[in-house]
C-alpha atoms as a PDB file:
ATOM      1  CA  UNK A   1      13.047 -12.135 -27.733  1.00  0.00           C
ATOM      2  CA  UNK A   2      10.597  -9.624 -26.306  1.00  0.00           C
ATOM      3  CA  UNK A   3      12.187  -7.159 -23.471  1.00  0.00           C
ATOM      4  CA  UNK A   4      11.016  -8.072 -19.865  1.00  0.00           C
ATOM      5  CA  UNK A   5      10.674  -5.985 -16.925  1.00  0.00           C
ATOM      6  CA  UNK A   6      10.615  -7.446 -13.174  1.00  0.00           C
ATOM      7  CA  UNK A   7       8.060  -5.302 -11.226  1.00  0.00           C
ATOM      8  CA  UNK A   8       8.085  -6.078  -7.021  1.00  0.00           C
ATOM      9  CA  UNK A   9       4.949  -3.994  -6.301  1.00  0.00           C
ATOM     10  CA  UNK A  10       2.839  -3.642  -3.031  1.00  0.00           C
ATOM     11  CA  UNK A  11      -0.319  -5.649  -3.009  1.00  0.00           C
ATOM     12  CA  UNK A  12      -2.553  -2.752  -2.411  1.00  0.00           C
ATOM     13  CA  UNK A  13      -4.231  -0.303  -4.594  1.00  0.00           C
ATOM     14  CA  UNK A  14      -1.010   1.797  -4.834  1.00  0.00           C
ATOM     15  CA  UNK A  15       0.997  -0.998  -5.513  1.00  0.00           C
ATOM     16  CA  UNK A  16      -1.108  -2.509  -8.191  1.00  0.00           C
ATOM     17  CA  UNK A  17      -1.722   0.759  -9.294  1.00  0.00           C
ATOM     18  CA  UNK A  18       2.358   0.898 -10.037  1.00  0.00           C
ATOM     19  CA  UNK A  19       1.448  -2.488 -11.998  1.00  0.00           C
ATOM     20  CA  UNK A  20      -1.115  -0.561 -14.354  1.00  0.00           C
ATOM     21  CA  UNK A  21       1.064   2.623 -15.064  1.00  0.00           C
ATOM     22  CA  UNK A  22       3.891  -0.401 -15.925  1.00  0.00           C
ATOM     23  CA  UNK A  23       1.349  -1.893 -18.510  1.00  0.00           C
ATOM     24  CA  UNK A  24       0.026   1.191 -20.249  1.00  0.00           C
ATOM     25  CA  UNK A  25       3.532   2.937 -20.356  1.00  0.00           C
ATOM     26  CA  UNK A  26       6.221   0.114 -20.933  1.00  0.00           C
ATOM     27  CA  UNK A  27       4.010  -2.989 -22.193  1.00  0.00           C
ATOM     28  CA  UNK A  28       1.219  -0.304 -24.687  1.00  0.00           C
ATOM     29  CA  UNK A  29       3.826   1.797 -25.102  1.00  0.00           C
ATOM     30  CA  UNK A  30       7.350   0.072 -25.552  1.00  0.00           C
ATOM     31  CA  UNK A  31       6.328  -3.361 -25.756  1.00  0.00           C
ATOM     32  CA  UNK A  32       7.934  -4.776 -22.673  1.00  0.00           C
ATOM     33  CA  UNK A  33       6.864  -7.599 -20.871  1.00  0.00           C
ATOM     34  CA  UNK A  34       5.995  -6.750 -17.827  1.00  0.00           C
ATOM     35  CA  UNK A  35       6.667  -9.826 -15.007  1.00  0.00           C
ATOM     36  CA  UNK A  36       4.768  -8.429 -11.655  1.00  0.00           C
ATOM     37  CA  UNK A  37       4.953  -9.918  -8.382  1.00  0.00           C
ATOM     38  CA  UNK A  38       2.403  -8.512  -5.620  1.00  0.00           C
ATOM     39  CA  UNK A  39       4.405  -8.421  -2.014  1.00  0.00           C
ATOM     40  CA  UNK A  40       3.932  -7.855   1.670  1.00  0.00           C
ATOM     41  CA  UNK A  41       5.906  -6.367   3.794  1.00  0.00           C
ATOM     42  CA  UNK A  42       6.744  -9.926   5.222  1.00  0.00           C
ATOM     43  CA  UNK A  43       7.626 -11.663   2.331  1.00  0.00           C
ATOM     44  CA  UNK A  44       9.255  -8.726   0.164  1.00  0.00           C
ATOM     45  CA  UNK A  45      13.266 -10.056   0.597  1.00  0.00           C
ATOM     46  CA  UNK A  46      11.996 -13.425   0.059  1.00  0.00           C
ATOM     47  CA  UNK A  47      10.316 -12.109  -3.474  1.00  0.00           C
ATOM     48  CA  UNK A  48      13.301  -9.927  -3.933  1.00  0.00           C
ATOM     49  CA  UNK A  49      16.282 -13.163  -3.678  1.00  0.00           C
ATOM     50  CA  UNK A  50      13.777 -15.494  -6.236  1.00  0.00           C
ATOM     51  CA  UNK A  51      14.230 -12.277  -8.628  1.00  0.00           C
ATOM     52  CA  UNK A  52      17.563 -11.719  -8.054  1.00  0.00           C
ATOM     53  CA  UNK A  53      18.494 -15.713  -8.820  1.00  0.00           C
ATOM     54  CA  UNK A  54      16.506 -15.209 -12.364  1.00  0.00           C
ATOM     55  CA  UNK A  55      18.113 -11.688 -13.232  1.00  0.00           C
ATOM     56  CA  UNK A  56      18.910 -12.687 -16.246  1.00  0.00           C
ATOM     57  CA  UNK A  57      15.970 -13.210 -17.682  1.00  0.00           C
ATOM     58  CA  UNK A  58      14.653  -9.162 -17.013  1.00  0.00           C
ATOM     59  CA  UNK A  59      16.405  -6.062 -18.602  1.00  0.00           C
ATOM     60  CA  UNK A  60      15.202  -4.368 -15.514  1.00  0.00           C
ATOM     61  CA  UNK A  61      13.766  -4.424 -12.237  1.00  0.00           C
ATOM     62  CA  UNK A  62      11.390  -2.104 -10.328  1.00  0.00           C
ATOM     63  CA  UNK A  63      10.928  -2.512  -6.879  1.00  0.00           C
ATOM     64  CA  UNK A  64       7.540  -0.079  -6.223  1.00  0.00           C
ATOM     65  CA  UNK A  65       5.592   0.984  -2.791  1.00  0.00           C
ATOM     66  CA  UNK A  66       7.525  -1.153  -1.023  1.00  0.00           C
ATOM     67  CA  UNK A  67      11.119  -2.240   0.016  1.00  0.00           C
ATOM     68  CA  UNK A  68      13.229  -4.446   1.392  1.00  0.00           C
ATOM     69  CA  UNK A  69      16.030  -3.199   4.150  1.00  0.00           C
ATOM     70  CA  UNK A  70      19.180  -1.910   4.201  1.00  0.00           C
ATOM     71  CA  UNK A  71      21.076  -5.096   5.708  1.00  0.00           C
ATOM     72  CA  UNK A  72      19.575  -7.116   2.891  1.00  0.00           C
ATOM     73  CA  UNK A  73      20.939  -4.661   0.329  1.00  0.00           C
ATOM     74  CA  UNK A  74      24.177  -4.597   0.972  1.00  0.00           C
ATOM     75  CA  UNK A  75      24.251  -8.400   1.402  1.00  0.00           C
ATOM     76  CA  UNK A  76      22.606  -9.216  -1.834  1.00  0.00           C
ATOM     77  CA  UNK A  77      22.557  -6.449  -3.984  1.00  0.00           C
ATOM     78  CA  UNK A  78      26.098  -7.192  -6.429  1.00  0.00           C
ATOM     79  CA  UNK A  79      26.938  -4.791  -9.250  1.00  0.00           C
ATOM     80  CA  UNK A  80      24.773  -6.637 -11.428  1.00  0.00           C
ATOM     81  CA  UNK A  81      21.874  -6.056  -9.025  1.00  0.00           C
ATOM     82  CA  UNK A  82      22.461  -2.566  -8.730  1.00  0.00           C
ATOM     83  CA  UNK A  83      23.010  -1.854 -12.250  1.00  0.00           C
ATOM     84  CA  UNK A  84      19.511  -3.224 -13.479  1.00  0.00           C
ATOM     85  CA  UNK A  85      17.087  -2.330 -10.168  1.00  0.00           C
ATOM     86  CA  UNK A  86      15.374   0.704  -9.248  1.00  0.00           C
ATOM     87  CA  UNK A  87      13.461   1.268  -5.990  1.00  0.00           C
ATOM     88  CA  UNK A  88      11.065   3.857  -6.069  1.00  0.00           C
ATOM     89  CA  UNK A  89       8.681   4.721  -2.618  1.00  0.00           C
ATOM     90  CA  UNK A  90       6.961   7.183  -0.602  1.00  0.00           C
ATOM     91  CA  UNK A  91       7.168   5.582   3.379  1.00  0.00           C
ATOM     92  CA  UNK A  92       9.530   7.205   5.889  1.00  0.00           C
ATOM     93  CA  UNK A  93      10.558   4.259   6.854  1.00  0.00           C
ATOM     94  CA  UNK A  94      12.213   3.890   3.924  1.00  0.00           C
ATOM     95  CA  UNK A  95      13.869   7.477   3.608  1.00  0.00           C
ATOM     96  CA  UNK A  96      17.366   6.245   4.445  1.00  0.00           C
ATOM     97  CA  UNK A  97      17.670   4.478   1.409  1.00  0.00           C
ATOM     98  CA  UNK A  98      18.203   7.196  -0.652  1.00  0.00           C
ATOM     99  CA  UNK A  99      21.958   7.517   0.409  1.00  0.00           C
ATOM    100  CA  UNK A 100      21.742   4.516  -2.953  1.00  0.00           C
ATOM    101  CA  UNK A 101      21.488   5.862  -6.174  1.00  0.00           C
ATOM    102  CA  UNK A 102      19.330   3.278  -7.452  1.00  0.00           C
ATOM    103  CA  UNK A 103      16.872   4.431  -4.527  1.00  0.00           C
ATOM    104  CA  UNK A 104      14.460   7.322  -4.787  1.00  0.00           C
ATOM    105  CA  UNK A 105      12.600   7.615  -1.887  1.00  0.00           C
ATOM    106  CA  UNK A 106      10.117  10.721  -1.648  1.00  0.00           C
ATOM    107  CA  UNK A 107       7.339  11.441   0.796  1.00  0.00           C
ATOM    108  CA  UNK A 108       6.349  15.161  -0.012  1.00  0.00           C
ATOM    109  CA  UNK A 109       6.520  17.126  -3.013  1.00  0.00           C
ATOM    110  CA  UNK A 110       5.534  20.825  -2.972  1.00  0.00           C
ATOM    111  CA  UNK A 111       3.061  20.325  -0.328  1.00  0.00           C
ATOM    112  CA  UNK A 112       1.785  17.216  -1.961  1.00  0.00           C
ATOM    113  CA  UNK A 113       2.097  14.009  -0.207  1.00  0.00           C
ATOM    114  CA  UNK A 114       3.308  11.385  -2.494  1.00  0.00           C
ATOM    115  CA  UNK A 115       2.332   7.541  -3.094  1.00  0.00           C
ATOM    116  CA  UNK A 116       4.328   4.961  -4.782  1.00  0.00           C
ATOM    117  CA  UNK A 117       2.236   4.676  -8.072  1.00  0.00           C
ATOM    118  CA  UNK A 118       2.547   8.984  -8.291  1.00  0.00           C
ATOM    119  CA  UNK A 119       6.171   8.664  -8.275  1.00  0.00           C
ATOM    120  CA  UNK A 120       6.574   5.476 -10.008  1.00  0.00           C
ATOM    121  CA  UNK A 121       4.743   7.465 -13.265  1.00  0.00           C
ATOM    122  CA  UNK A 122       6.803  10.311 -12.770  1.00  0.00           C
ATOM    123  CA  UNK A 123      10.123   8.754 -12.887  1.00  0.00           C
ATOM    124  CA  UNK A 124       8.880   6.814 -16.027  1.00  0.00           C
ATOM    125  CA  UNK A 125       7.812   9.523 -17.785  1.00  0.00           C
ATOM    126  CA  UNK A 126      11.384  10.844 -17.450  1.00  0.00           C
ATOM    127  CA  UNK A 127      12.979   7.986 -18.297  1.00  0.00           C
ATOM    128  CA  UNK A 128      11.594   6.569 -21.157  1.00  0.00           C
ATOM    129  CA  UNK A 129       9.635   8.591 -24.290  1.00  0.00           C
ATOM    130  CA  UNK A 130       5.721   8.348 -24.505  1.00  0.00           C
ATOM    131  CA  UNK A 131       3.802   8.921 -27.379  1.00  0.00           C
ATOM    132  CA  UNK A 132       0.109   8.565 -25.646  1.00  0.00           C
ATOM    133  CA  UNK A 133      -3.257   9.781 -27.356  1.00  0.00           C
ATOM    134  CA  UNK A 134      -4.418  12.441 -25.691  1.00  0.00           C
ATOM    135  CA  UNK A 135      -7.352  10.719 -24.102  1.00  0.00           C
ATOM    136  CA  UNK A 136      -5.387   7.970 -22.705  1.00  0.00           C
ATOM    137  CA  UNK A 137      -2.485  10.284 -21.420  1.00  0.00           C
ATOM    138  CA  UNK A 138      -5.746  12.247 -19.301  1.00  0.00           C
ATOM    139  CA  UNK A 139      -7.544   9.677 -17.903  1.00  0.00           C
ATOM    140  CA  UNK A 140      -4.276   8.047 -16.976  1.00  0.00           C
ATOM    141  CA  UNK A 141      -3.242  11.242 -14.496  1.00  0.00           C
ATOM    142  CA  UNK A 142      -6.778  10.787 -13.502  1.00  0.00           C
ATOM    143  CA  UNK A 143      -6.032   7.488 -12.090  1.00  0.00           C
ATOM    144  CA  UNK A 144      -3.289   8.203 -10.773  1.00  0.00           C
ATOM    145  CA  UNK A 145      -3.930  10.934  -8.979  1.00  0.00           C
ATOM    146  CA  UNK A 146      -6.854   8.958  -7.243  1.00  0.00           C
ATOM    147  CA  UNK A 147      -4.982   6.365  -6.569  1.00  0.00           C
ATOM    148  CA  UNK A 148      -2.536   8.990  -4.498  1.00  0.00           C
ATOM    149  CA  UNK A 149      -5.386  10.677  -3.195  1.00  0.00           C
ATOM    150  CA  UNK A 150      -6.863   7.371  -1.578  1.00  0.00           C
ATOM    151  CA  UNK A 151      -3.107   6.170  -0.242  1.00  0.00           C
ATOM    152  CA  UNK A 152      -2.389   9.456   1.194  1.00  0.00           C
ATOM    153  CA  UNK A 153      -6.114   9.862   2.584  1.00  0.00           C
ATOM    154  CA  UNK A 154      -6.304  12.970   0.483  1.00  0.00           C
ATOM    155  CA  UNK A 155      -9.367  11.640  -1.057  1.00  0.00           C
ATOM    156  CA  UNK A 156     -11.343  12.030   2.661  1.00  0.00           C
ATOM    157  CA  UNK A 157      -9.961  15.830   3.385  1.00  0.00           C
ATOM    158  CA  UNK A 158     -10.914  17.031   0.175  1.00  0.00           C
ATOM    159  CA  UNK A 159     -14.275  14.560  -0.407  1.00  0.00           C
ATOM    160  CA  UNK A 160     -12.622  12.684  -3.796  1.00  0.00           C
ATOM    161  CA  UNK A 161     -14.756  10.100  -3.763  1.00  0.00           C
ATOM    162  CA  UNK A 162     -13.466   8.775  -6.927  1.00  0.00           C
ATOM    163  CA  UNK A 163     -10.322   7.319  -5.694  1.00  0.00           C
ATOM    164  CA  UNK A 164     -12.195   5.428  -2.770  1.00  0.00           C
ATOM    165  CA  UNK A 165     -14.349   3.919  -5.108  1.00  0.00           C
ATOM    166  CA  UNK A 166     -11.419   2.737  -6.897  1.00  0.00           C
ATOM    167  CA  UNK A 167     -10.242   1.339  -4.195  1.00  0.00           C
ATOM    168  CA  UNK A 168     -13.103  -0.386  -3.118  1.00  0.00           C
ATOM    169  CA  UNK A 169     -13.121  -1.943  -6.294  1.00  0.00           C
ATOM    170  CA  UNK A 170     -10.020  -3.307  -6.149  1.00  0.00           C
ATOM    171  CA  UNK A 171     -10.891  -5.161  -3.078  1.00  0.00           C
ATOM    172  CA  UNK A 172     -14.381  -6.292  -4.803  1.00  0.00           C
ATOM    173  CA  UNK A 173     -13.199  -7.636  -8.007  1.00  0.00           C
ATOM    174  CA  UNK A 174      -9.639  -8.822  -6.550  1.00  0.00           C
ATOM    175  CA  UNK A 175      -6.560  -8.004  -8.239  1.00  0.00           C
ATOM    176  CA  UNK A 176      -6.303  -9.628 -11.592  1.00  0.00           C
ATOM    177  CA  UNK A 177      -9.587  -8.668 -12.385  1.00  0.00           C
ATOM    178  CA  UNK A 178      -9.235  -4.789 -11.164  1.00  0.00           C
ATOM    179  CA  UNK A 179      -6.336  -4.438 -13.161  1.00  0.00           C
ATOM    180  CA  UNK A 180      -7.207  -5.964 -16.435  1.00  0.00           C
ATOM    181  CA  UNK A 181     -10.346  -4.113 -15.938  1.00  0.00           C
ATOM    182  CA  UNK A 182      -8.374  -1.015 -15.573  1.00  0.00           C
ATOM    183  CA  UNK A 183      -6.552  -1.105 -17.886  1.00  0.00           C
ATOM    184  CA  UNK A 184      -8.979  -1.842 -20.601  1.00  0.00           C
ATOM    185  CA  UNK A 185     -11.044   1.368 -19.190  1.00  0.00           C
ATOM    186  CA  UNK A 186      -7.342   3.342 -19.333  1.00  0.00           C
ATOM    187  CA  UNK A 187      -7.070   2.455 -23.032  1.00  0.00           C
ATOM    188  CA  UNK A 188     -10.747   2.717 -23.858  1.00  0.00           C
ATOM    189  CA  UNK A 189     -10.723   5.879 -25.759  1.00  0.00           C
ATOM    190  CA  UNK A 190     -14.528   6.405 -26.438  1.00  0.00           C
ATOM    191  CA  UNK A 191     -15.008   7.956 -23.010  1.00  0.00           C
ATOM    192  CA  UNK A 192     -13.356   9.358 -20.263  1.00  0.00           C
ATOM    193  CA  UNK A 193     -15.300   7.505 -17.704  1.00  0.00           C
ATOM    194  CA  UNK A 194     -13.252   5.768 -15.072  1.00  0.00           C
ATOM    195  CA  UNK A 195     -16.124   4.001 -13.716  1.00  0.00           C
ATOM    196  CA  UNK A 196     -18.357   1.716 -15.525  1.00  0.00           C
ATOM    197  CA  UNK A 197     -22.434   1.412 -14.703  1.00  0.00           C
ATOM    198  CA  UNK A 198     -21.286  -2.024 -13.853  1.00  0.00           C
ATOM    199  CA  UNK A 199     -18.816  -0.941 -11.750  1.00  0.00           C
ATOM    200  CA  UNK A 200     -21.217   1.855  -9.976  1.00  0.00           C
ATOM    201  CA  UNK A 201     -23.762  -1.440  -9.096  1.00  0.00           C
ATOM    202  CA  UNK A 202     -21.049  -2.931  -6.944  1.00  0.00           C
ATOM    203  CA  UNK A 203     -20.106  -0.188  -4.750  1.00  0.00           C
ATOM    204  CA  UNK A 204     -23.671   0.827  -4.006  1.00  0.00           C
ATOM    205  CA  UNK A 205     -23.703  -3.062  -2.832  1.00  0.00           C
ATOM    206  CA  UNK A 206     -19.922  -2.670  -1.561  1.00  0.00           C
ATOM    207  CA  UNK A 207     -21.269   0.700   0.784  1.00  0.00           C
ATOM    208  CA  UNK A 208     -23.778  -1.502   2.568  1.00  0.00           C
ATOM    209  CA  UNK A 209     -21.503  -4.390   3.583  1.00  0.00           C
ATOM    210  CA  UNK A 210     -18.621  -1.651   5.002  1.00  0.00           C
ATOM    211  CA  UNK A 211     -21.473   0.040   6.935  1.00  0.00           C
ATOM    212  CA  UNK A 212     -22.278  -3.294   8.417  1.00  0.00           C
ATOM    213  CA  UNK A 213     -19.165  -4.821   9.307  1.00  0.00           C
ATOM    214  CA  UNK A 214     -17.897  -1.465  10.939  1.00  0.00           C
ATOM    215  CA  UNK A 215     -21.032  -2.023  13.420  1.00  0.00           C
ATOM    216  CA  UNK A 216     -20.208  -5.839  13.551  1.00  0.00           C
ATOM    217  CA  UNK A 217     -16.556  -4.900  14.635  1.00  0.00           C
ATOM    218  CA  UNK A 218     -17.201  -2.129  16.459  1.00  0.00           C
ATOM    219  CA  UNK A 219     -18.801  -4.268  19.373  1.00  0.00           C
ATOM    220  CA  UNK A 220     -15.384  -6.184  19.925  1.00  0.00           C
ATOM    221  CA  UNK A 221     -13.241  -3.618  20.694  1.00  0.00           C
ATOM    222  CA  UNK A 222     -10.758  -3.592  23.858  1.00  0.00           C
ATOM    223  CA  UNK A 223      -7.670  -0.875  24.854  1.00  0.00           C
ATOM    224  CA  UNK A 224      -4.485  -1.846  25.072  1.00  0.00           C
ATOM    225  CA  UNK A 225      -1.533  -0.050  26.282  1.00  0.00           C
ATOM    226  CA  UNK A 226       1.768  -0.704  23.997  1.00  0.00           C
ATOM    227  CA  UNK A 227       5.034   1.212  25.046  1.00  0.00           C
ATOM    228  CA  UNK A 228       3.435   5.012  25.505  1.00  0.00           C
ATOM    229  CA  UNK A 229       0.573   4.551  23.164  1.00  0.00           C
ATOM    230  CA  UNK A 230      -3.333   4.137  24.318  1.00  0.00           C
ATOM    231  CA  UNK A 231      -4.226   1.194  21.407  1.00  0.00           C
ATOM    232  CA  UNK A 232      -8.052   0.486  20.489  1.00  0.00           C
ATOM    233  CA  UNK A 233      -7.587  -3.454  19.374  1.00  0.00           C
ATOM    234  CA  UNK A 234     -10.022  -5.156  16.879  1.00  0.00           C
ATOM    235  CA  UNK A 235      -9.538  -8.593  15.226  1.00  0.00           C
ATOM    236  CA  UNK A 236     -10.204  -8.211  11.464  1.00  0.00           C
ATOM    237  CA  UNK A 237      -9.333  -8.591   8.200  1.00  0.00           C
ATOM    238  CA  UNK A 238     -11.459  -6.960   5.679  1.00  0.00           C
ATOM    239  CA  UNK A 239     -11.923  -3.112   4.920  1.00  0.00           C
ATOM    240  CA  UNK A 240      -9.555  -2.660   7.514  1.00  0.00           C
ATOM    241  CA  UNK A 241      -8.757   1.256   6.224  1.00  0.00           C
ATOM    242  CA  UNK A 242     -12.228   2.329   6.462  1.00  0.00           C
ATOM    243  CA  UNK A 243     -12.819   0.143   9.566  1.00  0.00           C
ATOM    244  CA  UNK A 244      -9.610   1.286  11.807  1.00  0.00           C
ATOM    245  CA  UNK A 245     -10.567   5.235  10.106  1.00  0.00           C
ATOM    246  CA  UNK A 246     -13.958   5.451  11.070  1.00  0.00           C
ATOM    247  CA  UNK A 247     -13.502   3.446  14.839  1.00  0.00           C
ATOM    248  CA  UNK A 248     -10.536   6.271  15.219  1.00  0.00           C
ATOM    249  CA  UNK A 249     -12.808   8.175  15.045  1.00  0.00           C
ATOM    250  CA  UNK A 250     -15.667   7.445  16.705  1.00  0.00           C
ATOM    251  CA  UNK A 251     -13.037   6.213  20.253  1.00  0.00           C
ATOM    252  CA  UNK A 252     -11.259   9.312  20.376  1.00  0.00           C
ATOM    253  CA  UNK A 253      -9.635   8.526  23.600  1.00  0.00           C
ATOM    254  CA  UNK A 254      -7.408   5.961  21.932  1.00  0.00           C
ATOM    255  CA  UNK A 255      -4.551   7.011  20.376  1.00  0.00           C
ATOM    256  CA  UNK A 256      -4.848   4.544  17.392  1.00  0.00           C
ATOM    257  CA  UNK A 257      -6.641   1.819  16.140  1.00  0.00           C
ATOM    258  CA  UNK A 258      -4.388  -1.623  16.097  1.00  0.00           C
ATOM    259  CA  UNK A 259      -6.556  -4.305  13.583  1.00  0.00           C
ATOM    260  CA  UNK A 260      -4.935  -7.860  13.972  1.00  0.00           C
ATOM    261  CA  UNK A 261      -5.207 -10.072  10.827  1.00  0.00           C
ATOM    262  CA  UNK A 262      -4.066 -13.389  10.279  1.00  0.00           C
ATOM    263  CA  UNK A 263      -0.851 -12.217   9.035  1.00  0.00           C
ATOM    264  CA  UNK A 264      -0.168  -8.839   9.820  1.00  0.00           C
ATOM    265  CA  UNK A 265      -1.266  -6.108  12.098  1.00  0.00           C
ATOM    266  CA  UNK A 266      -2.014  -2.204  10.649  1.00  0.00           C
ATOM    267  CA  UNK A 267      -1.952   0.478  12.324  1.00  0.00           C
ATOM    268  CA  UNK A 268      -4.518   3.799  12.121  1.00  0.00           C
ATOM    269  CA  UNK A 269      -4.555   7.234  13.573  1.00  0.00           C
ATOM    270  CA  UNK A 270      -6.654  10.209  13.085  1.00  0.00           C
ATOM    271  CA  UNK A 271      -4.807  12.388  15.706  1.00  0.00           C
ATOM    272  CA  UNK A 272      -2.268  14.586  14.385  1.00  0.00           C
ATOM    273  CA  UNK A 273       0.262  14.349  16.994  1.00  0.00           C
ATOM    274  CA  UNK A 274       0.128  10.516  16.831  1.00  0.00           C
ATOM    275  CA  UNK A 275       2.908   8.758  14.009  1.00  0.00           C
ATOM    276  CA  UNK A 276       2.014   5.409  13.806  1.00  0.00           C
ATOM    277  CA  UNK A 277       4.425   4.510  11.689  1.00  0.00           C
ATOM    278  CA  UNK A 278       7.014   4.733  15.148  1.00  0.00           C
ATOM    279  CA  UNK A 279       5.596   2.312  16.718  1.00  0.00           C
ATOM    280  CA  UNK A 280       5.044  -0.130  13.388  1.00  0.00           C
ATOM    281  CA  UNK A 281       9.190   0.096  12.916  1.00  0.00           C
ATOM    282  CA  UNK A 282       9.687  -1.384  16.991  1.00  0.00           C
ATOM    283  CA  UNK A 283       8.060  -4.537  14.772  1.00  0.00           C
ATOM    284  CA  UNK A 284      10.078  -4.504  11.786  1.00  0.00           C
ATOM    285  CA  UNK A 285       7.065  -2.894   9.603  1.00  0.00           C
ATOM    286  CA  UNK A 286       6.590   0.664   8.385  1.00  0.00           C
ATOM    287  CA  UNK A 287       4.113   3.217   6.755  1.00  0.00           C
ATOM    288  CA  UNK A 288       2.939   6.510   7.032  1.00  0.00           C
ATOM    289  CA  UNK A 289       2.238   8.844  10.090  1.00  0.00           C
ATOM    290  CA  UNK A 290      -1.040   8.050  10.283  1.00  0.00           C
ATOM    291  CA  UNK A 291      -1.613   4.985   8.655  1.00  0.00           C
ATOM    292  CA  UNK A 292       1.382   1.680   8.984  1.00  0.00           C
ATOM    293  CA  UNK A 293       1.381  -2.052   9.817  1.00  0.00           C
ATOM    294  CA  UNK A 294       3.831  -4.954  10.803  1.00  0.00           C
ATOM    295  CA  UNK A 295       4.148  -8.428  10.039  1.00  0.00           C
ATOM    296  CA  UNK A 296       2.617 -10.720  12.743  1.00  0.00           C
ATOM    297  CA  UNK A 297       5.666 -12.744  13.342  1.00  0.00           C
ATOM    298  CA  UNK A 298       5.822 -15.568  16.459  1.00  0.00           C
ATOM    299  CA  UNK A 299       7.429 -13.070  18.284  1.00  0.00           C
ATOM    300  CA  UNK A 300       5.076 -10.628  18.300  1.00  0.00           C
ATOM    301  CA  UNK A 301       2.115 -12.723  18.922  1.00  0.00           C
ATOM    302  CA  UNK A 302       3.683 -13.770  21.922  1.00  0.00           C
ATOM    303  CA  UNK A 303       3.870 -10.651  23.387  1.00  0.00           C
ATOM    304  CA  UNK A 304       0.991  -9.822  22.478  1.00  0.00           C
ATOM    305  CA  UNK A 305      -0.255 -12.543  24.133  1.00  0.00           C
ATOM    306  CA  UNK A 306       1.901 -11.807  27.620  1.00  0.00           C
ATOM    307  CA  UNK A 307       0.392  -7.885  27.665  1.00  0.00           C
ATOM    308  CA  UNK A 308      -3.034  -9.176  27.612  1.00  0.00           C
ATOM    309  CA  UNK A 309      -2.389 -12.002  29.751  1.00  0.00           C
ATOM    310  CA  UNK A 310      -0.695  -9.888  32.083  1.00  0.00           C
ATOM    311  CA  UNK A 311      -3.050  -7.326  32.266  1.00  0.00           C
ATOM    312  CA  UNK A 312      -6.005  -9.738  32.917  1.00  0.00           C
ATOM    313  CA  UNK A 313      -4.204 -10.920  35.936  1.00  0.00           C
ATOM    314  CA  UNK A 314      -3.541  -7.816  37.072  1.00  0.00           C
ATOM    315  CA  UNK A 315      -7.239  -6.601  36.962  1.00  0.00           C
ATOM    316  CA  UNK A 316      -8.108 -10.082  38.921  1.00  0.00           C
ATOM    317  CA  UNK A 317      -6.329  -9.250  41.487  1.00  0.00           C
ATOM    318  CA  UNK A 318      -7.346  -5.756  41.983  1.00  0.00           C
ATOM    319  CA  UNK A 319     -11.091  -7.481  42.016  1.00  0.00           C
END
């Protein structure tokens, strides 16, 4: 019977990015089969118990770029779950997790900001032996290096346009597509092109449609004052990186951008004495300093709902 491995991966370009690295290392390389299952941060511990009640069937199980929390660990994780799982990932929400050995948590490495799909290559590297063509092996750190460039918004400090192109790929094609594609480009050993001309047609088109719905969006924002922060609020749910980054900063008099979806709110700041991800943990969610999100549970929409409410009354009655 062919060796599985459970992967519980982000559903973002780092996380799916952890999901390639898995496929060219352990399913090109070793074999495995490699069982993925793309979570949010609101549905993670559900994902996590429907894995843990089919352990059986994986030899291992790699929980990537995102995690679940400490209370759920040490109610569900038996010996037998700690023995075969491995959490690897870079948010500081998630730091106090390492006090597990199964847990490495890591958010800066020699003055390098980490992402999950960086570390999740590392440690499998280490842990298992490659025998990669050259090529392969070089446009592989390529890759993932973007892809920790994007998540860490490297890519916009030091103008690597490659990795946002990647990622707005990702979002173009959808997931299944952008990572078969990927793949097939990683493995592709008669270039070392990461891009395809095909691929360089869409963004051009991709470029446009950002530029336009940032202006769209841009028209609807209102403030919002949450505990001590001064919130710009937008409803949205596409390109909401590039939309909350560039509406940061064009409204620097908020401290961050909040972008409600349907499911989730996320979080964006541009200032460097502003950590979003503070305010993102008061709502069970996490992230980074200057970019995190929450799940938009009942509760919060209600109070939501109560501060804007209440601060509609209170500018009626100051009219």
């Amino acid at each position: 019977m062919k060796k599985k491995i459970k992967l519980l991966t982000h559903n973002d370009l780092d996380g799916v990015g952890c999901y390639i690295v898995a496929k060219i290392l352990l399913a090109h390389q070793h074999h495995y089969g490699v069982d993925v299952t793309y979570c949010t941060h609101s549905n993670i511990q559900e994902m996590m118990s429907e894995t843990i009640l089919k352990g059986d069937d994986y030899e291992h199980i790699y929980m990537t770029d995102i995690v679940v929390y400490d209370d759920y660990i040490q109610q569900f994780f038996t010996p037998e779950v700690v023995e075969k799982t491995t959490i690897i990932d870079h948010h500081k929400s998630a730091l106090d997790l390492n006090k597990y050995d199964f847990a490495h948590i890591c958010i800066q490495r020699d003055d390098k900001l980490m992402s999950g799909t960086y570390l999740f290559y590392q440690y499998l590297k280490k842990t298992y032996e490659f025998k990669l063509q050259l090529d392969i092996f070089n446009k592989l750190e390529r890759f993932v290096e973007a892809v920790r460039s994007y998540d860490t918004w490297d890519w916009s400090k030091y103008n690597n346009l490659l990795a946002k192109d990647i990622n707005d790929l990702l979002y173009i094609k959808g997931i299944k597509n952008f990572a078969e594609d990927m793949i097939e480009i990683l493995l592709d050993t008669s270039d070392n092109l990461l891009l395809r001309e095909t691929d360089c047609v869409l963004l051009t088109s991709e470029r446009h449609r950002i530029s336009n719905y940032i202006k769209a969006k841009e028209k609807d924002i209102f403030e919002l004052q949450l505990y001590e922060y001064h919130l710009g609020v937008i409803f949205a749910e596409q390109y909401v990186s590039e939309l909350g980054n560039q509406i940061a900063l064009n409204y620097p008099e908020y401290d961050a951008i909040a972008i409600i979806g349907s499911r989730t709110v996320s979080l964006r700041t541009v200032k460097e004495d502003i950590d979003v991800s503070v305010l993102a943990k008061r709502f069970n969610g996490g992230g980074h300093k200057k970019a995190a999100g929450f799940p938009l549970t009942a509760d919060v929409v209600s109070d939501y709902i109560n501060i804007i409410f209440r601060k509609k009354r209170l500018r009626n009655e100051l009219l």
